[in-house]
N, C-alpha and C. Protein backbone atom coordinates (compact mmCIF):
# COMPACT_ATOMS: atom_id res chain seq x y z
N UNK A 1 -45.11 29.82 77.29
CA UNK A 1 -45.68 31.08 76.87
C UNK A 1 -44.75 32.22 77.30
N UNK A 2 -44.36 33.12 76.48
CA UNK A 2 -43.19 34.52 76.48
C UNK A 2 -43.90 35.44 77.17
N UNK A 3 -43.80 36.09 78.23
CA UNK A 3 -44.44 37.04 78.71
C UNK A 3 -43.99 38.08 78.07
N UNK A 4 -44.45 39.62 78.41
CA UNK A 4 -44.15 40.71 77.23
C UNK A 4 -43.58 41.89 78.23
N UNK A 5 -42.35 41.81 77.95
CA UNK A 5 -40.90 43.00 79.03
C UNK A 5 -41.77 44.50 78.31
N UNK A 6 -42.13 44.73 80.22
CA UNK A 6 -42.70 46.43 80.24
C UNK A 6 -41.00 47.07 80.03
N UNK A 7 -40.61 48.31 79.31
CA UNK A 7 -39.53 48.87 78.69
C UNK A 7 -40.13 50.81 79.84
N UNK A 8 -38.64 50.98 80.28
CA UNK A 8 -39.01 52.12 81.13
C UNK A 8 -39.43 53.32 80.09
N UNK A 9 -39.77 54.66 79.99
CA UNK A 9 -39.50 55.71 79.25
C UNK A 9 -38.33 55.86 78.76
N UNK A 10 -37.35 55.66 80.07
CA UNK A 10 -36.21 56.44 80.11
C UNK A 10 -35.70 55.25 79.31
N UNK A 11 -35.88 53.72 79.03
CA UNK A 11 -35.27 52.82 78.18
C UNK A 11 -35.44 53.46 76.79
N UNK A 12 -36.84 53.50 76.48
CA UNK A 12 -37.48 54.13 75.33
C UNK A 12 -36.59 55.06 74.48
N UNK A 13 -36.81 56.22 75.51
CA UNK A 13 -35.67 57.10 74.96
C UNK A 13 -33.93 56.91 74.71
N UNK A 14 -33.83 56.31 75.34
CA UNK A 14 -32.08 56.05 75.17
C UNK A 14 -32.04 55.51 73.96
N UNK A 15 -33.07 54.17 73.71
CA UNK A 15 -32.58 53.19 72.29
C UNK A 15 -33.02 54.41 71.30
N UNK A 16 -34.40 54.96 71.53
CA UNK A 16 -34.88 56.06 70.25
C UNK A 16 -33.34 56.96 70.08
N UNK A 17 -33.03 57.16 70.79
CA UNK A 17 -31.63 58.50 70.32
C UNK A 17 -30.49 57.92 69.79
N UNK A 18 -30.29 56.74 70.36
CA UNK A 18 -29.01 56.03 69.84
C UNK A 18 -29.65 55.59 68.40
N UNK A 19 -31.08 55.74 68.22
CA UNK A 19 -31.05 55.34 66.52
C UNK A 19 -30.99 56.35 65.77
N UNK A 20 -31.58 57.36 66.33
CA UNK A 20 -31.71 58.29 65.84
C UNK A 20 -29.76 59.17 65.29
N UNK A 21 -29.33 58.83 66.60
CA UNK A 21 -27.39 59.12 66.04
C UNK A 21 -26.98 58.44 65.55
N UNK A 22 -27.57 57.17 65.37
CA UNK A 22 -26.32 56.08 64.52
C UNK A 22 -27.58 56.15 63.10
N UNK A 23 -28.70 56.35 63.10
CA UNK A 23 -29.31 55.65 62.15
C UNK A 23 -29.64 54.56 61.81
N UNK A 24 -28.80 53.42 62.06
CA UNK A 24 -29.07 52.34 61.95
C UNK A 24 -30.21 51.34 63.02
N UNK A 25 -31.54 51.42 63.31
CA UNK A 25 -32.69 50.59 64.09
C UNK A 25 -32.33 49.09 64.67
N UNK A 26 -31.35 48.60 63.38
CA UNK A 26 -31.21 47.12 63.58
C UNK A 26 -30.30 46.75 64.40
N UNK A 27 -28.96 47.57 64.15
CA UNK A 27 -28.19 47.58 64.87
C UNK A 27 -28.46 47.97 66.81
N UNK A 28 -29.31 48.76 66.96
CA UNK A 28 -29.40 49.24 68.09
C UNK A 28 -30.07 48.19 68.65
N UNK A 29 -31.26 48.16 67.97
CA UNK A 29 -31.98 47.05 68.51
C UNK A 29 -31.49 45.45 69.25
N UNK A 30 -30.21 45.15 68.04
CA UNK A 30 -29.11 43.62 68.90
C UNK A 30 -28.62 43.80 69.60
N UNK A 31 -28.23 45.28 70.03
CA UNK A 31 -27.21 45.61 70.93
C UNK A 31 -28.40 45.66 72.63
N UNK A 32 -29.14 46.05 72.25
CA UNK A 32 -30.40 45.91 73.29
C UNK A 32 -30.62 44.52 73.56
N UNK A 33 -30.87 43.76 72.62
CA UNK A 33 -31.83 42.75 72.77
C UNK A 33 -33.02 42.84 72.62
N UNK A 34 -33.45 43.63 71.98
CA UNK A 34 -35.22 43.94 71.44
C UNK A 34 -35.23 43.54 70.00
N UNK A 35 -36.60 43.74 69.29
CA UNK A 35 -36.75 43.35 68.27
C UNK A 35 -37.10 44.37 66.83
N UNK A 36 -36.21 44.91 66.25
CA UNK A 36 -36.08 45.71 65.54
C UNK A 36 -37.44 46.40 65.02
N UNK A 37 -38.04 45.38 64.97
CA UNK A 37 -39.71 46.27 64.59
C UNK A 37 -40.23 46.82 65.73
N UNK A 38 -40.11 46.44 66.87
CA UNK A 38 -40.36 47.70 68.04
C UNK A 38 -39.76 48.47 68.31
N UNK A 39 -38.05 48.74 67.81
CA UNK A 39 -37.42 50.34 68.20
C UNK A 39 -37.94 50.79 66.80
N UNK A 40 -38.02 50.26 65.80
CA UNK A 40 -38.92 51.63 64.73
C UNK A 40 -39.75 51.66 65.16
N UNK A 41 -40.69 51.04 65.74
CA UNK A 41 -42.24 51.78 65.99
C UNK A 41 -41.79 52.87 66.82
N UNK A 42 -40.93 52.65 67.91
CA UNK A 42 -40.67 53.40 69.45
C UNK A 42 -40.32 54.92 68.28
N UNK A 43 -39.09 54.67 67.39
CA UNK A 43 -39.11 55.90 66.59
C UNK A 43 -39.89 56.46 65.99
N UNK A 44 -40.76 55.41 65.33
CA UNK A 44 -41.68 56.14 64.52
C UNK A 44 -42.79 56.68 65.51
N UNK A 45 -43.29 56.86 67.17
CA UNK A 45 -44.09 57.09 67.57
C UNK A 45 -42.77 58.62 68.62
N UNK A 46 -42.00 57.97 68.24
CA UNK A 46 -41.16 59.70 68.73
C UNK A 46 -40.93 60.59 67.83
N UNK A 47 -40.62 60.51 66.82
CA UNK A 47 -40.75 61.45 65.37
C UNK A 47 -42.18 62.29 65.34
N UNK A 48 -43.56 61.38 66.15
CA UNK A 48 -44.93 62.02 65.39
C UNK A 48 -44.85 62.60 66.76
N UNK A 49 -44.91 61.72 68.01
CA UNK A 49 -45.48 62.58 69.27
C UNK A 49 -44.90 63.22 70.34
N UNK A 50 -42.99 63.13 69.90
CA UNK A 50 -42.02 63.62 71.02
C UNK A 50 -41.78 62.77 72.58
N UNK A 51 -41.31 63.25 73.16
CA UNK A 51 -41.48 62.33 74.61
C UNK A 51 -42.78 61.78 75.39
N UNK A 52 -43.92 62.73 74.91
CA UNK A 52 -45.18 62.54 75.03
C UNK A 52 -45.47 61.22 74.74
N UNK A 53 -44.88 60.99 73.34
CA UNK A 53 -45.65 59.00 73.18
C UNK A 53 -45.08 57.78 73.91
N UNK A 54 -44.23 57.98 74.77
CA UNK A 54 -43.83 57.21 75.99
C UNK A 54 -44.39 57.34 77.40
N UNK A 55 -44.75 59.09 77.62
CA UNK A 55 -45.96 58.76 79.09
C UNK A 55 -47.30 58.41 79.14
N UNK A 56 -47.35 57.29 80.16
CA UNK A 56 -48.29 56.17 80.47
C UNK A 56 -48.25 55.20 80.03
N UNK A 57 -48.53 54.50 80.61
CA UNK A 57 -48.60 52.70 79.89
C UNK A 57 -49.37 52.07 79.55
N UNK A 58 -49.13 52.63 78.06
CA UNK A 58 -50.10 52.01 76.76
C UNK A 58 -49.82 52.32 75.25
N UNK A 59 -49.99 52.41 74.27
CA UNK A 59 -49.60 52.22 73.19
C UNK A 59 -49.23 53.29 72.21
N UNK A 60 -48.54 54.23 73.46
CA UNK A 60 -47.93 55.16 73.13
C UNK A 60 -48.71 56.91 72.77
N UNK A 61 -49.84 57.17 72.69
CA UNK A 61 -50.49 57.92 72.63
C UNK A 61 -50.89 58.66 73.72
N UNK A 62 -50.79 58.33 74.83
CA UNK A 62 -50.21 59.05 76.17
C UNK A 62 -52.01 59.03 76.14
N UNK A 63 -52.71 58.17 76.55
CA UNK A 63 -54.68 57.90 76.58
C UNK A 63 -53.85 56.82 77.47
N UNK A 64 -55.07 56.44 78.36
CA UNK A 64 -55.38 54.78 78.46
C UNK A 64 -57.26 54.76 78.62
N UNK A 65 -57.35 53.70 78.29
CA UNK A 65 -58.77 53.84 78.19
C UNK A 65 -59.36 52.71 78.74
N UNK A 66 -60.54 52.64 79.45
CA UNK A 66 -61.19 52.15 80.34
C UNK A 66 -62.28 51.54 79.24
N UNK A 67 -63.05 50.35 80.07
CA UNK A 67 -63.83 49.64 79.67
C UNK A 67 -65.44 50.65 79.48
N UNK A 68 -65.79 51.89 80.19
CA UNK A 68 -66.32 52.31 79.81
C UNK A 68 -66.30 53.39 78.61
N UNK A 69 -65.12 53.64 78.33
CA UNK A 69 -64.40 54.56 77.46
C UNK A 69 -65.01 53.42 75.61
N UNK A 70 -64.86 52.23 75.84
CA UNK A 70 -64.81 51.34 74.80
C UNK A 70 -66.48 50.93 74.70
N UNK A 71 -67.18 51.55 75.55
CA UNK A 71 -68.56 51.19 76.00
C UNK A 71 -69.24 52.28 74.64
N UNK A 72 -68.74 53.48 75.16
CA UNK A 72 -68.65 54.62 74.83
C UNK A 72 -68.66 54.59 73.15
N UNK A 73 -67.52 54.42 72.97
CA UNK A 73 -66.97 54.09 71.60
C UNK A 73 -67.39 53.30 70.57
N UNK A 74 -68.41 51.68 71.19
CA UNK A 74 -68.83 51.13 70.71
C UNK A 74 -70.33 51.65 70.22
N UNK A 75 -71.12 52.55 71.66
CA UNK A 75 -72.37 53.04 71.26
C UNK A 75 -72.01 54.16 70.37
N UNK A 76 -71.40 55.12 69.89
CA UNK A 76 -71.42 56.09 69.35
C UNK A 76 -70.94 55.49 67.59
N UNK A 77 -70.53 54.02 67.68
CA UNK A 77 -69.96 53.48 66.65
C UNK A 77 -71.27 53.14 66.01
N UNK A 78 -72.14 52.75 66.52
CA UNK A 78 -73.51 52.08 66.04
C UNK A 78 -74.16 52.92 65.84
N UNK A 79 -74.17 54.50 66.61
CA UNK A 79 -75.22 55.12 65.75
C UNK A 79 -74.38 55.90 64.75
N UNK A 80 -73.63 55.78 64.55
CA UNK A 80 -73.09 56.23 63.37
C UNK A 80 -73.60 55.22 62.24
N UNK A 81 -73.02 53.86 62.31
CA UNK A 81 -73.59 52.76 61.46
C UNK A 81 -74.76 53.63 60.64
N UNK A 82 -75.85 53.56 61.95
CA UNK A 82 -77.10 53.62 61.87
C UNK A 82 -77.61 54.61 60.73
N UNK A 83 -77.15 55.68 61.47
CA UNK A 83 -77.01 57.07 60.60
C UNK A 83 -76.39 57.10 58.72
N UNK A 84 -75.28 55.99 58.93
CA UNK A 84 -74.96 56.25 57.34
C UNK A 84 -75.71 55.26 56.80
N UNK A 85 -76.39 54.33 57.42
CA UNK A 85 -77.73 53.48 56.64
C UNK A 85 -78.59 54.37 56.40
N UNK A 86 -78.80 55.07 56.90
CA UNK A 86 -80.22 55.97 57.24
C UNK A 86 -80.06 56.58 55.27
N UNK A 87 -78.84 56.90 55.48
CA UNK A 87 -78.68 58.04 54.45
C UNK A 87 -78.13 57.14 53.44
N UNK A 88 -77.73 56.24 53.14
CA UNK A 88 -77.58 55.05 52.31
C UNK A 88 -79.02 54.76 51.27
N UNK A 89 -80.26 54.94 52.28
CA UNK A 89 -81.44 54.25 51.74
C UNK A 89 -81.49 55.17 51.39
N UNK A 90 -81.53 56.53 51.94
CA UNK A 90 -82.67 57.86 51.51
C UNK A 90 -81.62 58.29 49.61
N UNK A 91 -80.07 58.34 49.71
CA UNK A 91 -79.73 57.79 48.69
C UNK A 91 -80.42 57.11 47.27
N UNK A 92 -80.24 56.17 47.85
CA UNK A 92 -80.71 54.94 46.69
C UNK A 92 -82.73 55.00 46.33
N UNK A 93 -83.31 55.92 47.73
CA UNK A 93 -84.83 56.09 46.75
C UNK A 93 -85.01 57.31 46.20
N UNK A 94 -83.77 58.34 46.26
CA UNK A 94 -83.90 59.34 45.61
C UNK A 94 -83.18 59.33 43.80
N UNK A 95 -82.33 58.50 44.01
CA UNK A 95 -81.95 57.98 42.55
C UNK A 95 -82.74 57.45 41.62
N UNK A 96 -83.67 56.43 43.02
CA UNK A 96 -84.89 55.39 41.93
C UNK A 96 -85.86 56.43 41.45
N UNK A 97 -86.00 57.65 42.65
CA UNK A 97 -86.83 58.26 42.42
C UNK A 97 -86.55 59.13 40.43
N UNK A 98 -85.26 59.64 40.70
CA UNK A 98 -84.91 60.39 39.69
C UNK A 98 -84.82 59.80 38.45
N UNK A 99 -84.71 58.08 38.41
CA UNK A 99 -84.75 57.60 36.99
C UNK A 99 -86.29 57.32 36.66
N UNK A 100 -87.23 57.46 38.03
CA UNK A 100 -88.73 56.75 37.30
C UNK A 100 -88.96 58.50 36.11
N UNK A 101 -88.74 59.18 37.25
CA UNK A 101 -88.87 60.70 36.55
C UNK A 101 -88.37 61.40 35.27
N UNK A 102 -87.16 60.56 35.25
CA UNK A 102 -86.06 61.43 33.92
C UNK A 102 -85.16 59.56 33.40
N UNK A 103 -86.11 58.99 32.58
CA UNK A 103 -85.47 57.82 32.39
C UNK A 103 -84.24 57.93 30.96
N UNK A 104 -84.68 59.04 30.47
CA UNK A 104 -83.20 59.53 29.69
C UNK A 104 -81.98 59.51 30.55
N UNK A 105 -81.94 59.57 31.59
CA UNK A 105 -80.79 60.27 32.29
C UNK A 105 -79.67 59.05 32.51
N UNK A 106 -78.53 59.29 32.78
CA UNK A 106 -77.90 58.03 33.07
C UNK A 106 -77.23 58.24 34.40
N UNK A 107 -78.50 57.63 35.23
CA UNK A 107 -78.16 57.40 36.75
C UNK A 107 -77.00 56.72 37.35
N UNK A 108 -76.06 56.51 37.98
CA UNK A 108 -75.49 55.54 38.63
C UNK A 108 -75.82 55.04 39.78
C-alpha cells in the first residue's frame, strides 16, 4: 500500500511558478517526480485562491473541518431535503388543484 507524500507550501509554490514560467505542467511535474494531475490542480487552486490555497493542511481551501463541522452539515443538509419536499408536494397539489378547476388549461 503507497502512502500519500505531505508536499510543503513552499514545495507547492516553487513547482506552481516553475509552471506557471515554463508553461509546460508535465514537464515540471517529471522533473519533480509528482504526478502531473496534481501540479494542475496545485495551479489550478493558485490561479482561483493565490497563496491562500496552500495554508493548512487540507484540500486547499485554507478550512479544515471537524467531525462536528460535518455533523453540522449533514443536519442542515436534511432539513433542507425536508424543506424542498415540503414544497415539492405543496407544488404538485396546487397544479392538481388548478387542472380539477381549469381542465382547458395545459398544465405541466
Amino acid at each position: 500500500m503507497s502512502t500519500r507524500r505531505q508536499h510543503s507550501v513552499e514545495t507547492k509554490l516553487k513547482v506552481v511558478r516553475e509552471v506557471l514560467e515554463t508553461g509546460n505542467a508535465a514537464l515540471v511535474a517529471r522533473r519533480h517526480d509528482l504526478s502531473s494531475s496534481m501540479v494542475s490542480k496545485w495551479v489550478r487552486q493558485y490561479k482561483q485562491h493565490g497563496e491562500a490555497a496552500f495554508k493548512g493542511n487540507n484540500k486547499g481551501n485554507g478550512q479544515r473541518y471537524t467531525d462536528k463541522d460535518y455533523r453540522k452539515l449533514e443536519d442542515e443538509n436534511e432539513r433542507l431535503k425536508k424543506i424542498l419536499g415540503e414544497k415539492d408536494l405543496e407544488v404538485a397539489i396546487l397544479r392538481d388543484l388548478l387542472k380539477k378547476q381549469n381542465p382547458h388549461w395545459q398544465i405541466k
